[in-house]
Protein backbone atom coordinates (compact mmCIF):
# COMPACT_ATOMS: atom_id res chain seq x y z
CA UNK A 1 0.00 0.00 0.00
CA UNK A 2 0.94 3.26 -0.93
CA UNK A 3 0.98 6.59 1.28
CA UNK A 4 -0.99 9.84 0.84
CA UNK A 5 1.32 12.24 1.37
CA UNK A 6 0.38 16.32 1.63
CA UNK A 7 2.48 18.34 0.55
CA UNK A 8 2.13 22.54 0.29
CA UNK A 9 4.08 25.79 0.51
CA UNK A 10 2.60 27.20 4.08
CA UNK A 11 4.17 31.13 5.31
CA UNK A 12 4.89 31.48 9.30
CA UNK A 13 1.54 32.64 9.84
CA UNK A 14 0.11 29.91 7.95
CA UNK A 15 -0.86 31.05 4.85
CA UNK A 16 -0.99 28.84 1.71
CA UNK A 17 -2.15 31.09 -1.07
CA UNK A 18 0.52 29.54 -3.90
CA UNK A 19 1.40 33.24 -4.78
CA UNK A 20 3.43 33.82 -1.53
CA UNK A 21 5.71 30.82 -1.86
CA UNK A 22 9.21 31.09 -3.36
CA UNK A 23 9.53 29.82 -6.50
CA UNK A 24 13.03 29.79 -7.48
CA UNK A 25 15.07 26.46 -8.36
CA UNK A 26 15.83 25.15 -5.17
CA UNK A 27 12.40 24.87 -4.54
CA UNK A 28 11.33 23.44 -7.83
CA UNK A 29 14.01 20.87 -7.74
CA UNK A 30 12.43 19.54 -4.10
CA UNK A 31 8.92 19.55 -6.01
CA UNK A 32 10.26 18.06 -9.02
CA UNK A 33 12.32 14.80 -6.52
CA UNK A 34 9.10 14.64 -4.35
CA UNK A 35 6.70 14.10 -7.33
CA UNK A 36 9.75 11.63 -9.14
CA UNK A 37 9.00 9.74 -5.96
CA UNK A 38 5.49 9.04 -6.03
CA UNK A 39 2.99 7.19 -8.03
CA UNK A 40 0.33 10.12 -8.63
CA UNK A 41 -1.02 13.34 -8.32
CA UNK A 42 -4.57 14.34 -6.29
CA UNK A 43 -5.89 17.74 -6.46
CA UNK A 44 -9.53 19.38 -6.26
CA UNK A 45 -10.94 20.75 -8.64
CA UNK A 46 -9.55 24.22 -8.13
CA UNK A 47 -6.31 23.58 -7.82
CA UNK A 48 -6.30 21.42 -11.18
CA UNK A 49 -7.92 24.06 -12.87
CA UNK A 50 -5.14 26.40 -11.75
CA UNK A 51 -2.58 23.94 -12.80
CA UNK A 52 -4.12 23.02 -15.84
CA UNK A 53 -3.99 26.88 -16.98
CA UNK A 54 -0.42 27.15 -16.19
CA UNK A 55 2.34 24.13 -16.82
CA UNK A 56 1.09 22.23 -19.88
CA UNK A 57 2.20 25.62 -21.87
CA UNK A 58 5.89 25.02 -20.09
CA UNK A 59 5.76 21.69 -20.73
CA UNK A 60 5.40 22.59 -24.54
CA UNK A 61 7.67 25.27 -24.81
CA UNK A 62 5.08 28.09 -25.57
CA UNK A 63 6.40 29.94 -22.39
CA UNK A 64 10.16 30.56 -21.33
CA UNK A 65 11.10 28.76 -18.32
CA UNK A 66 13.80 27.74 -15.63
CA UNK A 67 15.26 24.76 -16.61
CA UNK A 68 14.19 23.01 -13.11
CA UNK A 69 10.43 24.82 -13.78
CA UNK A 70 10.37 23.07 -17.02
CA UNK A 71 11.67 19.78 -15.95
CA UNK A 72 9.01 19.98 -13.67
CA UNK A 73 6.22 20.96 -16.19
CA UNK A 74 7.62 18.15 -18.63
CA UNK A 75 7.23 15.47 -15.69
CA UNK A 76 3.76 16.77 -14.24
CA UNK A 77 2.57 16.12 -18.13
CA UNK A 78 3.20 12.35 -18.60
CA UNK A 79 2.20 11.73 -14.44
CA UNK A 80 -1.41 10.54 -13.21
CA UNK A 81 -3.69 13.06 -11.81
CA UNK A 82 -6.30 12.09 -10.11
CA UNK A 83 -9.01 15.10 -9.64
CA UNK A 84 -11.62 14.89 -6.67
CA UNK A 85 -15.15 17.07 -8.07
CA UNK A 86 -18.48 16.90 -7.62
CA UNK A 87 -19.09 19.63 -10.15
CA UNK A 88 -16.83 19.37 -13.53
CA UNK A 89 -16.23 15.77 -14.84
CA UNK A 90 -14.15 16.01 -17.68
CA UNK A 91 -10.66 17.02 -17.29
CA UNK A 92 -8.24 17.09 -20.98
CA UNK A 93 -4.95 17.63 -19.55
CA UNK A 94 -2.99 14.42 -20.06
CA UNK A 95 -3.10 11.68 -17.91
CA UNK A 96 -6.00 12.82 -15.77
CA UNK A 97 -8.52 11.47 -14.08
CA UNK A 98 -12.00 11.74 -12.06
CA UNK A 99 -12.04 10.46 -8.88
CA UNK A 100 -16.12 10.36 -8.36
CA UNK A 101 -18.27 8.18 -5.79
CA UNK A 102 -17.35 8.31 -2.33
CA UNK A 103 -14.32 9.96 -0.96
CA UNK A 104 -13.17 7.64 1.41
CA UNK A 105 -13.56 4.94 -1.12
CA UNK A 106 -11.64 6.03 -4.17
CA UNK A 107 -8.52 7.54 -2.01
CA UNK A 108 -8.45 4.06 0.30
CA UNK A 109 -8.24 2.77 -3.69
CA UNK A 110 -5.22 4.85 -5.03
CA UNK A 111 -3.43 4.45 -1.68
CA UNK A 112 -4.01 0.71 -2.14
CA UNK A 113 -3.17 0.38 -6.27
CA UNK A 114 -0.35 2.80 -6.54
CA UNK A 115 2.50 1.28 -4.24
CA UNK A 116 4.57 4.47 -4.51
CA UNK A 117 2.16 6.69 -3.11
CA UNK A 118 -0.47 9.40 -4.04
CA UNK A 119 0.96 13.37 -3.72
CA UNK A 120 -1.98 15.65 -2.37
CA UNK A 121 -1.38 19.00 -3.35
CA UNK A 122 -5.20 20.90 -2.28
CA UNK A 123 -5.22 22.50 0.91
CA UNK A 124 -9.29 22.17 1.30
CA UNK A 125 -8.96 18.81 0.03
CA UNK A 126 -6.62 18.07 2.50
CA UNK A 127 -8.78 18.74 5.36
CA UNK A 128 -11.23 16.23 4.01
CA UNK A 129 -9.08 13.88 3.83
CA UNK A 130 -7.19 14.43 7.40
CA UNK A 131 -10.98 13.91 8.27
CA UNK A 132 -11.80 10.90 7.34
CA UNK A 133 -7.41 9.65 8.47
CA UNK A 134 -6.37 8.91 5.06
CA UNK A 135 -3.33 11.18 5.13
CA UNK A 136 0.11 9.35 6.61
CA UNK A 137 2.80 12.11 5.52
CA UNK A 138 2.85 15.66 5.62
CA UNK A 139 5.42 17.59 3.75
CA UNK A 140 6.33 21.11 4.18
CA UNK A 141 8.03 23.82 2.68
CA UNK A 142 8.11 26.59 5.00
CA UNK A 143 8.07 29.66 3.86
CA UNK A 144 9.90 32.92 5.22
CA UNK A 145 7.11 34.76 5.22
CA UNK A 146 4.36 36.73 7.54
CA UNK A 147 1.66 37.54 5.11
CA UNK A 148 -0.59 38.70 7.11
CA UNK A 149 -3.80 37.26 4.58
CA UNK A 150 -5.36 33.56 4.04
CA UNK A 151 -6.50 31.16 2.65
CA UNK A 152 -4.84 29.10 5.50
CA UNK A 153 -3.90 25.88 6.51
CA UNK A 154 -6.80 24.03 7.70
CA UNK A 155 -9.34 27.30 8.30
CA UNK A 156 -11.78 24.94 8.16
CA UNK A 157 -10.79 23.11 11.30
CA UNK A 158 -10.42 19.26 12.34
CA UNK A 159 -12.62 16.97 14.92
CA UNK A 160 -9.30 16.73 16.73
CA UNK A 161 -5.47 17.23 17.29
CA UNK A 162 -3.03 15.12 14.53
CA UNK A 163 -0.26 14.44 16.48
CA UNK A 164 2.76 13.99 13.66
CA UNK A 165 6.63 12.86 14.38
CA UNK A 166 9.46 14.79 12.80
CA UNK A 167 11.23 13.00 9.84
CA UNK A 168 13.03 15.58 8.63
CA UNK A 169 13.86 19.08 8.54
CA UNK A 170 16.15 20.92 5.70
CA UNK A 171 17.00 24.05 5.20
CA UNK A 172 17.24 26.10 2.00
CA UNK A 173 19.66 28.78 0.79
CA UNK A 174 16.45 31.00 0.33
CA UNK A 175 15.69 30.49 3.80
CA UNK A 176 12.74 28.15 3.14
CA UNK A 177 12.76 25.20 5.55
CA UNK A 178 11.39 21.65 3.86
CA UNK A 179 9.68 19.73 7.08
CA UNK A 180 8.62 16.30 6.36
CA UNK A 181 6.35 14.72 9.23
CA UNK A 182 4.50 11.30 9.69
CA UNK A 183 1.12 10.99 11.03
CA UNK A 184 1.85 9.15 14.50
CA UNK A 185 -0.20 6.16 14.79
């Protein structure tokens, strides 16, 4: 069995709008390793749409781009994404698919059929799924910000504390800080 692992840029005062992260090679490079790593990608329906607007042009070469932002672009094309939506079903980017019926059900399926693990990249989605205990690994990249504005992580709330276990913490020349956690059991 795989595991679901979240992963999101989050500021000091918990913000995880994607515009306030750094987005410079170092931090592309970690992206571009974590998602090498993995089986698949799972994103709401917002946050596909937002990607879907953005990295299939890099991935083509209509838009100039870092080398590490279009090695990243180039792998996110050929990689399975799995979309969780209630309200669009057909999604044209390549490789991607619905993930309809019960929530709980389909993600207990990927984590089961895709040994190397399932990347959740939606912050919303994320507190759905830390609802219903699906999500093992949390990954991190800290950014060194105060923003002062949301969205943030888990506004929504949880039914209870996660307690998680450091695996890892590595800092970047940028001063970002990659934390990488496990859901203690």
């Amino acid at each position: 069995m795989g595991l679901l692992t979240f992963c999101l840029n989050v500021t000091l005062d918990g913000c995880v709008d994607h515009q306030e992260g750094i987005a410079d090679n170092e931090t592309h490079a970690f992206f571009t390793r974590l998602m090498e790593e993995t089986g698949a990608m799972l994103w709401g329906r917002i946050t596909y749409e937002m990607m879907e607007s953005y990295w299939p042009a890099i991935a083509r070469g209509d838009v100039e781009a870092p080398t590490a932002i279009r090695e990243w672009a180039i792998k996110l094309e050929t990689k399975a994404k799995h979309v969780v939506s209630s309200t669009r079903k057909d999604f044209p980017w390549t490789n991607s698919h619905h993930l309809s019926g019960d929530l709980r059900t389909g993600v207990q399926k990927l984590k089961d059929t895709i040994p190397a693990g399932v990347l959740l990249g939606s912050g919303k989605l994320a507190t759905e799924l830390d609802r219903l205990d699906l999500i093992d690994d949390y990954r991190f990249l800290l950014q060194p910000r105060i923003v002062g504005h949301g969205p943030t992580l888990y506004h929504a709330g949880l039914p209870c504390t996660r307690r998680l276990e450091l695996v890892s913490a590595t800092p970047f020349r940028n001063g970002t800080v990659a934390l990488h956690y496990r859901r203690a059991r």
